[in-house]
Protein backbone atom coordinates (compact mmCIF):
# COMPACT_ATOMS: atom_id res chain seq x y z
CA UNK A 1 115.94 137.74 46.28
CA UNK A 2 118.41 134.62 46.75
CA UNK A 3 119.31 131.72 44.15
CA UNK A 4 119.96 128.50 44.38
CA UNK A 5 122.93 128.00 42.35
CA UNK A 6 124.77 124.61 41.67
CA UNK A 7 128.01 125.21 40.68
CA UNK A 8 130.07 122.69 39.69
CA UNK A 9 132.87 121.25 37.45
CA UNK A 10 132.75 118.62 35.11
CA UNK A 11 134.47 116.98 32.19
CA UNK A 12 133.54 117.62 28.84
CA UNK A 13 131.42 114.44 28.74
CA UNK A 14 129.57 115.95 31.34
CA UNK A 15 131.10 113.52 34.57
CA UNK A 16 132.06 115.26 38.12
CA UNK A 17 134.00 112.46 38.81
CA UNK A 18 135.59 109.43 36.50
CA UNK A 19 134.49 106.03 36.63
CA UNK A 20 137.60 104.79 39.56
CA UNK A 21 135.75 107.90 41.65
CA UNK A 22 138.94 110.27 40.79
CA UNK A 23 138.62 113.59 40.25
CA UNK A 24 141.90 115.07 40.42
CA UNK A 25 141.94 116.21 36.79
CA UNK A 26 139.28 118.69 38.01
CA UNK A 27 141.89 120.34 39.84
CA UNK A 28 141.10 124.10 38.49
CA UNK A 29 144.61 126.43 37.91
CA UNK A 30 145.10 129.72 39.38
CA UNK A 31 143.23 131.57 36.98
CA UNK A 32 140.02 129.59 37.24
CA UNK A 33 140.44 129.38 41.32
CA UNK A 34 140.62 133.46 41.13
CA UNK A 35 137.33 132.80 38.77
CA UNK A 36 135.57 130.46 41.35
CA UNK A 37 136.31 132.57 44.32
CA UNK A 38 134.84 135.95 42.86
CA UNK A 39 131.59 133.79 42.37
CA UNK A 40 131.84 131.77 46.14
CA UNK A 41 132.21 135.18 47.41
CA UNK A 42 128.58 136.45 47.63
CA UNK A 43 127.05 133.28 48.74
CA UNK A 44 126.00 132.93 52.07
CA UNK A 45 124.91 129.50 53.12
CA UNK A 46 126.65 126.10 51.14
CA UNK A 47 124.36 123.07 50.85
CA UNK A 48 126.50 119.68 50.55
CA UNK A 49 125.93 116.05 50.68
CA UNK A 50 128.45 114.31 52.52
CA UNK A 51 130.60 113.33 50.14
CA UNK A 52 131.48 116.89 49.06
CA UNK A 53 131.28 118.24 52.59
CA UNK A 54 133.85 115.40 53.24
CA UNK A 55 135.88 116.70 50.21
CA UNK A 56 135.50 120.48 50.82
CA UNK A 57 136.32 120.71 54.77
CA UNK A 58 139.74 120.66 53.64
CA UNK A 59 139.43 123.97 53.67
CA UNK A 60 138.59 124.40 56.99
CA UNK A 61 141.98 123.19 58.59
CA UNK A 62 144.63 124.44 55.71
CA UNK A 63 147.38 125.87 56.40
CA UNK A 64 147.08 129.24 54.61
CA UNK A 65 150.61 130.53 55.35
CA UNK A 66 152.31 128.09 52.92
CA UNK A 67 149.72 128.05 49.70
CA UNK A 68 149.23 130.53 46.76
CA UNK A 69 146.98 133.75 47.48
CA UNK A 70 143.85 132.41 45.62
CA UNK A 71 144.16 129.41 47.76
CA UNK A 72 144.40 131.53 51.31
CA UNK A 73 141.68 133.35 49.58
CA UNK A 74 139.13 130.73 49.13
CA UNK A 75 139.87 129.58 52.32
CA UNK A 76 138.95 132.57 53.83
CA UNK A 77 135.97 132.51 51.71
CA UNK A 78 134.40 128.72 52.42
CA UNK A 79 134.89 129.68 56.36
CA UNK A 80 133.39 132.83 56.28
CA UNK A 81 129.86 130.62 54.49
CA UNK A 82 127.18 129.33 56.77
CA UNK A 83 127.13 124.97 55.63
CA UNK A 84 124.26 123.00 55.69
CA UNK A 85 125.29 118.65 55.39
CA UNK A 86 122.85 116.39 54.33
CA UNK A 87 123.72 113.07 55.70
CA UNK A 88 121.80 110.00 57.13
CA UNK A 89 125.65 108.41 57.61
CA UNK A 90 127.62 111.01 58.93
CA UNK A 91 127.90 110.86 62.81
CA UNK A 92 129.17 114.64 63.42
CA UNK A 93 130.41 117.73 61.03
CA UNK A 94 134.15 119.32 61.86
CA UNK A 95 133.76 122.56 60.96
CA UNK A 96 132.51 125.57 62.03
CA UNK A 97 129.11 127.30 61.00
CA UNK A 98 127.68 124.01 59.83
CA UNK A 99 124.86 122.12 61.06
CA UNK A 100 123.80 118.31 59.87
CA UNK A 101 120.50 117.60 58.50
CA UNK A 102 119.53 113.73 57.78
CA UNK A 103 116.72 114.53 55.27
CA UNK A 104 116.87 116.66 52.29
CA UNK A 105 113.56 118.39 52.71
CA UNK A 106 112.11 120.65 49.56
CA UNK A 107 110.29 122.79 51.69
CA UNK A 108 113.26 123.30 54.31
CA UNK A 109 114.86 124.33 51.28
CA UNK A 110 112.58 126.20 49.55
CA UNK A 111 111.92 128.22 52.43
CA UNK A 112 115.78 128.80 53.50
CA UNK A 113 116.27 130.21 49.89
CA UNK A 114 113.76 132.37 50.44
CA UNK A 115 114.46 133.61 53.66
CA UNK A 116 118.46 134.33 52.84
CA UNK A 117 119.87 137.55 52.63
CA UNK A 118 122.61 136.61 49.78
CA UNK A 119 122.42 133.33 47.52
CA UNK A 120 122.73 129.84 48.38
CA UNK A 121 124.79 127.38 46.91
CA UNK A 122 124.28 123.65 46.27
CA UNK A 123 127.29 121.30 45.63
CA UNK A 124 127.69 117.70 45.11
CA UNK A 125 125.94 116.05 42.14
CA UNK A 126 123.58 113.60 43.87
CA UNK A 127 121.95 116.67 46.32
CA UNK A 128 121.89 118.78 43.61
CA UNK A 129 120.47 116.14 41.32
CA UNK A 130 117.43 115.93 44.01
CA UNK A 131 117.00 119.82 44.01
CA UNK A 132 116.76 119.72 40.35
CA UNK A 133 114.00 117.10 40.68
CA UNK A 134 112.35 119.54 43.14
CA UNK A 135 112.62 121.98 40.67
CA UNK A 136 114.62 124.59 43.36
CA UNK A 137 117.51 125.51 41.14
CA UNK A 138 117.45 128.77 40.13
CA UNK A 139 121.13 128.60 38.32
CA UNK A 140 124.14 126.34 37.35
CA UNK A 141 127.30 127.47 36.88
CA UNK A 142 129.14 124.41 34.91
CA UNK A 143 132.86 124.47 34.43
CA UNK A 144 134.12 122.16 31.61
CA UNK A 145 137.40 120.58 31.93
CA UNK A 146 139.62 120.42 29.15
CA UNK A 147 139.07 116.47 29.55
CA UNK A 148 136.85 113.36 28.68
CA UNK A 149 136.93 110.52 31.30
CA UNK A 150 134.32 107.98 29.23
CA UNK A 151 132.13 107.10 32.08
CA UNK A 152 131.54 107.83 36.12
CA UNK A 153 129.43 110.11 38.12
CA UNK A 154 127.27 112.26 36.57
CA UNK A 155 127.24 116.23 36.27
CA UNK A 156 123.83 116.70 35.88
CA UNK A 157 120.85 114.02 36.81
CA UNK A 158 119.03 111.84 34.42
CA UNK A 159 115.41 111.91 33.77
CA UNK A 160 115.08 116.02 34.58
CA UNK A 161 113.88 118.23 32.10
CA UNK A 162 115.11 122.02 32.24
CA UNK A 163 114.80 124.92 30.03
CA UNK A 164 118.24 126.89 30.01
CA UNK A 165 119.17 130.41 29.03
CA UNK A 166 122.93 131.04 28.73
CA UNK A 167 123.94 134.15 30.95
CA UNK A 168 127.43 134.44 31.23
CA UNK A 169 130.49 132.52 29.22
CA UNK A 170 133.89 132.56 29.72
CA UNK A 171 137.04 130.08 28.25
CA UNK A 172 139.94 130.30 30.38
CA UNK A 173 143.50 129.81 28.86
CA UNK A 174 144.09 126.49 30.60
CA UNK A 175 141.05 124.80 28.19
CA UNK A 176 138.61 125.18 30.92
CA UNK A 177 135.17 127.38 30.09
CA UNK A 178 132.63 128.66 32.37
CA UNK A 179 128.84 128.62 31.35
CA UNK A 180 125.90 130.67 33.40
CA UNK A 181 122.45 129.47 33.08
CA UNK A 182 119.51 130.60 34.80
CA UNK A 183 117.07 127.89 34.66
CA UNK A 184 113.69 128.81 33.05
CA UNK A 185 110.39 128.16 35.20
């Protein structure tokens, strides 16, 4: 059966991006890219809000020949993903296998989760802040960034209570660590 995983990375303070809107000292090193792409690889279908779609569809249009192997690799990966936009601003999508949706409907959801063959990702705080709400995450994946940026956008949403059990932990030699949870129903 698929999950609904949120996977994202934050600072230690628990912020995906700093209070200016930068994120840059998220940027993950080689060993924690090889990491991320080992768990991307299994998922099927990618649910972002349109600021994340706008910051991941990068990928779409690199030019693989001139970056590292984990890079080509992830690449390779984010195409290969069916993407699903939520948007009520954006006009059109640019890549391929993506279609826009204006509403982020719990049920649509619910029932796409459901119906996939591998898991399902969510990314971008504020969508995965309303899954949470809707109670449709089945697992987050957090990584912490060796840093503390004091104030900004939020990891995780206020005013949700989950149960967590810890899965999986890793700490990487650049200061970042991984933590699995599977969210208790």
């Amino acid at each position: 059966m698929a999950r609904l995983i949120y996977s994202t990375i934050a600072s230690l303070d628990g912020y995906v991006a700093d209070a200016d809107g930068n994120f840059d000292w998220a940027a993950p090193d080689e060993e924690v890219h090889a990491f991320v792409n080992e768990l991307e690889r299994p998922v099927g279908t990618c649910l972002y809000g349109r600021r994340m779609y706008e910051t991941m569809v990068f990928w779409e249009t690199v030019d693989t020949g001139s970056e590292p192997r984990v890079m080509r690799d992830f690449a390779e990966i984010w195409r290969a993903a069916d993407k699903v936009v939520y948007s009520r601003t954006l006009g059109e999508v640019s890549s391929a296998r993506t279609r826009l949706e204006r509403d982020f409907e719990p049920d649509a959801v619910r029932e796409l989760v459901a119906s996939a063959s591998s898991d399902v990702g969510i990314g971008g705080a504020e969508l995965a802040a309303q899954a949470f709400r809707e109670g449709l995450v089945d697992e987050c994946q957090v990584f912490l960034a060796p840093v503390v940026v004091g104030a900004g956008k939020r990891s995780l949403p206020d005013g949700v209570f989950a149960r967590l059990e810890l899965l999986d932990q890793r700490r990487f030699d650049g200061g970042f660590a991984y933590l699995r949870y599977n969210v208790r129903r």
